[in-house]
C-alpha atoms as a PDB file:
ATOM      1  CA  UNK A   1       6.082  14.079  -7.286  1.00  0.00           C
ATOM      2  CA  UNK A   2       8.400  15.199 -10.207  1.00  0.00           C
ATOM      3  CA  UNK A   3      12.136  14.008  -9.876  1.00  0.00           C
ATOM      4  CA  UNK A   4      15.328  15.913  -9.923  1.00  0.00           C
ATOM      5  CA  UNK A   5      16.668  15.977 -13.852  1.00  0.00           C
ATOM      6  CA  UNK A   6      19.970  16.876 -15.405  1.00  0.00           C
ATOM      7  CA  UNK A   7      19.578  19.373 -18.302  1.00  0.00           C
ATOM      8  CA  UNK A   8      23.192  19.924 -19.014  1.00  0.00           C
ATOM      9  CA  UNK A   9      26.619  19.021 -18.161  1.00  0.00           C
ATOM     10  CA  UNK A  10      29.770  20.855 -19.192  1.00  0.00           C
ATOM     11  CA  UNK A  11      33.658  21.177 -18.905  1.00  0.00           C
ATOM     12  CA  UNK A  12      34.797  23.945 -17.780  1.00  0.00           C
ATOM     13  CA  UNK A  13      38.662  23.385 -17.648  1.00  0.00           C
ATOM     14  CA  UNK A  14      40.291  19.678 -17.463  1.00  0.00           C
ATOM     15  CA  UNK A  15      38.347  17.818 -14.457  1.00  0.00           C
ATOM     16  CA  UNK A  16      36.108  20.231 -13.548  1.00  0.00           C
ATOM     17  CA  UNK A  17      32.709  19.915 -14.982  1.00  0.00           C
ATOM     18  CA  UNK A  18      29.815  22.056 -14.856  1.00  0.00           C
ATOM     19  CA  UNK A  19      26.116  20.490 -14.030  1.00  0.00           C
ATOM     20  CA  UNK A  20      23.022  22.157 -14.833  1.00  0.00           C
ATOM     21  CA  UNK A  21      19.683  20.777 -12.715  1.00  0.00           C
ATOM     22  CA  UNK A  22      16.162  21.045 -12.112  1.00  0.00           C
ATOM     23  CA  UNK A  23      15.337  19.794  -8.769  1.00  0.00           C
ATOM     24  CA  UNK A  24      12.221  18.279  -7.438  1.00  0.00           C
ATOM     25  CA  UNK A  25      10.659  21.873  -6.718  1.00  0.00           C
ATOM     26  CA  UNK A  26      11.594  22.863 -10.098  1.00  0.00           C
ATOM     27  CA  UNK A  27      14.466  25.144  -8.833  1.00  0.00           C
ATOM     28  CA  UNK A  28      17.157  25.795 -11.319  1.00  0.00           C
ATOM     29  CA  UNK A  29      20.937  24.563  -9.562  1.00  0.00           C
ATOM     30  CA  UNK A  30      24.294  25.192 -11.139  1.00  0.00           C
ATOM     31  CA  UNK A  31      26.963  23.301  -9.105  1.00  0.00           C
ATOM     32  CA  UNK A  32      30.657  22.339  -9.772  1.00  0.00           C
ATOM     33  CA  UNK A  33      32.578  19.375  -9.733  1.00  0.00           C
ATOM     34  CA  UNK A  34      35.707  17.759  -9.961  1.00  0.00           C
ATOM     35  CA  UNK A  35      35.385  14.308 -12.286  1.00  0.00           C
ATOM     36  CA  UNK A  36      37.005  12.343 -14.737  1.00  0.00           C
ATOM     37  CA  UNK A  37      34.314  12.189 -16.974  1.00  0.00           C
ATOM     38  CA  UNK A  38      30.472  13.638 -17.990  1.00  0.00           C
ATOM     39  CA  UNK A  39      29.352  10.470 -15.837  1.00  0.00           C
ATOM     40  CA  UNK A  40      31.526  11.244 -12.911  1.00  0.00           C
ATOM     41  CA  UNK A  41      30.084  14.562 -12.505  1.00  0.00           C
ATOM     42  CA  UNK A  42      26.394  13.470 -13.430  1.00  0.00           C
ATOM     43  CA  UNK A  43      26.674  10.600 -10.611  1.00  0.00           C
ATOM     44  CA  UNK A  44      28.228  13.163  -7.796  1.00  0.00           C
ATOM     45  CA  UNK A  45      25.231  16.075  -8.557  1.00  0.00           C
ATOM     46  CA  UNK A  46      22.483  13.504  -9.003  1.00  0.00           C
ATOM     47  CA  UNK A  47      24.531  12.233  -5.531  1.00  0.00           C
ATOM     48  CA  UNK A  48      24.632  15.998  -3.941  1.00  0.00           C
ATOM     49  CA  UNK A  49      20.963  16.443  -4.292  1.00  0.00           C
ATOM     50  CA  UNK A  50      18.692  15.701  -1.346  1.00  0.00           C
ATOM     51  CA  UNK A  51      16.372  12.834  -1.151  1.00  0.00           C
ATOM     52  CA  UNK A  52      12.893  12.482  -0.836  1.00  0.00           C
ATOM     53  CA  UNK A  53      11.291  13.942   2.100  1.00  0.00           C
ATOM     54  CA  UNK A  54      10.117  11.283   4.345  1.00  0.00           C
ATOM     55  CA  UNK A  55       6.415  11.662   5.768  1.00  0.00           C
ATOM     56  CA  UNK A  56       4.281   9.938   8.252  1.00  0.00           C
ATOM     57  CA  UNK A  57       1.784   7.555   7.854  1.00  0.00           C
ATOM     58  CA  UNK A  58      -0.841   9.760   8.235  1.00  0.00           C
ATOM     59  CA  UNK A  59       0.419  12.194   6.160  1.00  0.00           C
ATOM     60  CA  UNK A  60       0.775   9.954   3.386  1.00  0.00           C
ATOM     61  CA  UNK A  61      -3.105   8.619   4.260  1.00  0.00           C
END
């Protein structure tokens, strides 16, 4: 299964960045957050995003 990726981050105005994603399903996200720096805001979307979808044992059998 293909993981979430960051294609861009930006600053908007002073501590508020701008992160561009591709999630797991390949859906294009734009979210917003407040940060100090690029690895602030990276950290909180990467954070933001959902997790793996957990599955049975027979489902993963």
């Amino acid at each position: 299964m293909p993981e979430s990726r960051i294609r861009s981050v930006r600053e908007l105005r002073c501590g508020v960045w701008e992160v561009d994603i591709i999630d797991a399903s390949r859906k294009r996200l734009r979210r917003r957050f407040r940060a100090e720096s690029a690895d602030g805001a990276r950290a909180a979307a990467l954070a933001s995003l959902p997790g793996p979808k957990a599955c049975t044992l027979a489902e993963a059998l």
